[in-house]
Protein backbone atom coordinates (compact mmCIF):
# COMPACT_ATOMS: atom_id res chain seq x y z
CA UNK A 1 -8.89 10.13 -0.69
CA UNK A 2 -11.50 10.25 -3.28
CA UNK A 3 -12.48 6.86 -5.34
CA UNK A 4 -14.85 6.69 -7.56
CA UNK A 5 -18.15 4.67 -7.04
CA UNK A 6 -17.88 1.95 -9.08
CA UNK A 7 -15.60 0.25 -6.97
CA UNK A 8 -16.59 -2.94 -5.26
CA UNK A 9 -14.83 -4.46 -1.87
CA UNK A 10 -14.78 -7.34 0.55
CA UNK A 11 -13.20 -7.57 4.13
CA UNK A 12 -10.45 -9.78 5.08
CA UNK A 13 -8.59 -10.91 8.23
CA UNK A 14 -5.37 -10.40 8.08
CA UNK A 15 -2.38 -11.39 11.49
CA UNK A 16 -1.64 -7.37 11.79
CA UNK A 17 -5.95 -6.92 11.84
CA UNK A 18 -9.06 -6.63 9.32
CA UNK A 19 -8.08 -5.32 6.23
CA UNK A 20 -10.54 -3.66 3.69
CA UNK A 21 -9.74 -4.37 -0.35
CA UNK A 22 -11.24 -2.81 -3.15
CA UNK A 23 -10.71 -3.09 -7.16
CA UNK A 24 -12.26 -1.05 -10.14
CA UNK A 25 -12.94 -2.70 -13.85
CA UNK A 26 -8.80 -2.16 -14.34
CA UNK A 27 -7.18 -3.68 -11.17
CA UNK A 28 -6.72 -3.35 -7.41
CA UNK A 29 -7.34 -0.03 -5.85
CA UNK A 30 -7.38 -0.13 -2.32
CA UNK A 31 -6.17 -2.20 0.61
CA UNK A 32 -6.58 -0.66 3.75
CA UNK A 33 -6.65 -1.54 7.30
CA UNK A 34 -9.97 -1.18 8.78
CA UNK A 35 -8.87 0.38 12.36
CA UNK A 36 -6.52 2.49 13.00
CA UNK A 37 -5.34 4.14 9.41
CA UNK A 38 -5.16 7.49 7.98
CA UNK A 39 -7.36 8.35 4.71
CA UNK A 40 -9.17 5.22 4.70
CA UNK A 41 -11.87 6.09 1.83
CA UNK A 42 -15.62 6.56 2.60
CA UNK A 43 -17.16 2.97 0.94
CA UNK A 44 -20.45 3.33 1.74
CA UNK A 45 -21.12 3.65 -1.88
CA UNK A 46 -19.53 0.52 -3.08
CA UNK A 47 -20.97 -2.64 -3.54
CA UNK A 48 -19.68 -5.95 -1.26
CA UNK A 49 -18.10 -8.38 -3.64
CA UNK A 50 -15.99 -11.18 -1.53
CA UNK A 51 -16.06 -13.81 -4.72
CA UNK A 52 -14.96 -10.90 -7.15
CA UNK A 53 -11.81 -12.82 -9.09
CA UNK A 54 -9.47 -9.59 -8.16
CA UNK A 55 -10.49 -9.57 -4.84
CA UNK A 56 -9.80 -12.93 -4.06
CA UNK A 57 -6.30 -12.65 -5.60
CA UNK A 58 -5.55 -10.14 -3.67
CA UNK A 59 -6.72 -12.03 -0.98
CA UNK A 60 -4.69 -15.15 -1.37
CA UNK A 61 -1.45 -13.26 -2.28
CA UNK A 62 -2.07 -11.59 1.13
CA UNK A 63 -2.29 -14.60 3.01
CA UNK A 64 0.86 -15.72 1.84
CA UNK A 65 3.18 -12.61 1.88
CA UNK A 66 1.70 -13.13 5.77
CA UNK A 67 2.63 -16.45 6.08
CA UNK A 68 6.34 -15.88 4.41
CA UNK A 69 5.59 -17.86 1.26
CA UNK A 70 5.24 -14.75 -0.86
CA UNK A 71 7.48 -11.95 -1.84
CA UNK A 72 6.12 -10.59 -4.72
CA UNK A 73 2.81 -9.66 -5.89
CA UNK A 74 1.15 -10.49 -9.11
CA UNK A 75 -1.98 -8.28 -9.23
CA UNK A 76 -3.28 -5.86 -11.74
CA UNK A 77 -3.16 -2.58 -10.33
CA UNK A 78 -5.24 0.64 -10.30
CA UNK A 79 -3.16 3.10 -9.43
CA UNK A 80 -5.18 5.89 -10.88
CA UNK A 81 -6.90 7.67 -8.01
CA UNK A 82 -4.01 9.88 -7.20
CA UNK A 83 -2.62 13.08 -8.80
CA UNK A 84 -0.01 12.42 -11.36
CA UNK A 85 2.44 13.16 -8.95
CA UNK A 86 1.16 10.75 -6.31
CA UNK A 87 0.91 8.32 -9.47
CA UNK A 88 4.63 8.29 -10.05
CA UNK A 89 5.73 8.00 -5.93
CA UNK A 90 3.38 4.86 -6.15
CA UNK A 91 5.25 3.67 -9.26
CA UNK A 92 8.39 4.04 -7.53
CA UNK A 93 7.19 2.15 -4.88
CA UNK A 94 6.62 -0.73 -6.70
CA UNK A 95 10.38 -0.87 -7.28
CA UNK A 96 11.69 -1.42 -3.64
CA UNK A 97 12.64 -4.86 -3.65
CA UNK A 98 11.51 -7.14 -0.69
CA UNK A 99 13.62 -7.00 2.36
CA UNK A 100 14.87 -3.98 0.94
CA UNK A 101 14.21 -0.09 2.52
CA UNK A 102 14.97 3.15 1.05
CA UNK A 103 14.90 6.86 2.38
CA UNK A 104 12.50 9.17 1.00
CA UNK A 105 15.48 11.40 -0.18
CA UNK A 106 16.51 8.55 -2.44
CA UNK A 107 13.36 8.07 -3.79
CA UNK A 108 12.54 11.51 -4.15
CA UNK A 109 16.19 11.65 -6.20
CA UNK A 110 14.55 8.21 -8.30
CA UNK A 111 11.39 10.09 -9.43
CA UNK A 112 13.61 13.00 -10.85
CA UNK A 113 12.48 15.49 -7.74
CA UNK A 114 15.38 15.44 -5.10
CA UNK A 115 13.96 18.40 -3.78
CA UNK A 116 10.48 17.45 -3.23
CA UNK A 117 11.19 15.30 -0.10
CA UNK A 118 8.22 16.91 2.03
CA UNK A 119 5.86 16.02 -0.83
CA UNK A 120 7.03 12.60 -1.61
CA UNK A 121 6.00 12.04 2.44
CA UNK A 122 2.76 12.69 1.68
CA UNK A 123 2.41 10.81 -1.28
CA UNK A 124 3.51 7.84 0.29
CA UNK A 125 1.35 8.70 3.29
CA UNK A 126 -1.41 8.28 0.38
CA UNK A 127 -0.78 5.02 -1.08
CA UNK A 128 -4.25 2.92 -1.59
CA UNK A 129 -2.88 0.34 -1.90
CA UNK A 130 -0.84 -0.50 1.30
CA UNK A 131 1.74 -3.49 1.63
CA UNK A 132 1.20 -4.37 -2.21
CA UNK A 133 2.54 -1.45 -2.78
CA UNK A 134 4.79 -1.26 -0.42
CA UNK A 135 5.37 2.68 1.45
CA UNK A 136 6.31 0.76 4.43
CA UNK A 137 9.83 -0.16 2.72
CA UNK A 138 10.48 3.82 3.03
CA UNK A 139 12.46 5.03 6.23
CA UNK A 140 14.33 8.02 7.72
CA UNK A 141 17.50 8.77 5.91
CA UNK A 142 19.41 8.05 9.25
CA UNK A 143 17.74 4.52 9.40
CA UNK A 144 14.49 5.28 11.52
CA UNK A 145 11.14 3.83 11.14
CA UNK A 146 9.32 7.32 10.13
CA UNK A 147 5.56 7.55 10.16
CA UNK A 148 3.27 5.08 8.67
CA UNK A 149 -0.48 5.34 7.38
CA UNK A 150 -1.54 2.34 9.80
CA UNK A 151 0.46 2.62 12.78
CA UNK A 152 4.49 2.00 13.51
CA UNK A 153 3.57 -1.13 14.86
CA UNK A 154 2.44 -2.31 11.49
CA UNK A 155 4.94 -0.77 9.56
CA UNK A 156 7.62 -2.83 12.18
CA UNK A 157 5.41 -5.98 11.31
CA UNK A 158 5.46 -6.03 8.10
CA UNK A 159 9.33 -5.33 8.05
CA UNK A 160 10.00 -8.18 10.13
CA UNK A 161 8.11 -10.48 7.76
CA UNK A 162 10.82 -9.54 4.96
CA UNK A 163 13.39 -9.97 7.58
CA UNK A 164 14.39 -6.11 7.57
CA UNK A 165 14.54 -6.21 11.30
């Protein structure tokens, strides 16, 4: 995926591995796992900023939703390094509940595209902004845990923290 240079990032740990987080001028743009995803961006061009107020946000809401004493997330998001259709799966996203899953029929039938199912997929295969916005809440329409950006093993993880499984 393509981001623009003028984002800055810093490096967490995180129980599930070393996660990579990035924000422009207008929110959060990225969190990534830093082994062992698909279309993790190229950074080299963005400048290291651990103390950057976004950043550590992001950082602390992490630790919690980890720890089970978060279920939301309050963070300015910037969702805007997608197409416009990749921009509204995203969106859509955002309104999966914790603890909650839905199929990517049903959410392809929320955005107003019940036929797009196939490119929905993708989309959420996309998302920058993994676990805050949370694609791993999507699952087979007969139940299954269906591919994941970072790895089923993750995706199980972080279901079991919102006590899906």
């Amino acid at each position: 995926m393509k981001h623009p240079d003028s984002l800055v990032c810093s490096r967490i740990d995180s129980p599930l591995g070393p996660m990579l987080l990035a924000t422009s001028a207008v929110g959060l743009a990225g969190a990534w796992f830093v082994r062992g995803q698909r279309d993790t961006p190229d950074t080299a061009a963005w400048a290291l900023a651990p103390d950057h107020p976004v950043l550590r946000q992001a950082a602390a809401q992490l630790a919690d939703y980890f720890s089970g004493r978060r279920n939301a997330f309050g963070l300015a998001l910037d969702l805007s390094h997608g197409t416009a259709f990749q921009q509204a799966v995203w969106q859509a996203l955002l309104a999966i509940p914790f603890g909650q899953t839905t199929s990517y029929g049903t959410l392809a039938t929320r955005i107003g595209r019940p036929k797009a199912v196939r490119a929905l997929g993708a989309a959420v295969g996309r998302n920058p902004i993994g676990i805050i916005v949370p694609c791993h809440r999507v699952i087979g329409a007969d139940g299954s845990l269906t591919g994941y950006a970072a790895g089923l093993d993750r995706k199980t993880a972080l279901l079991r923290i919102e006590g899906v499984l």
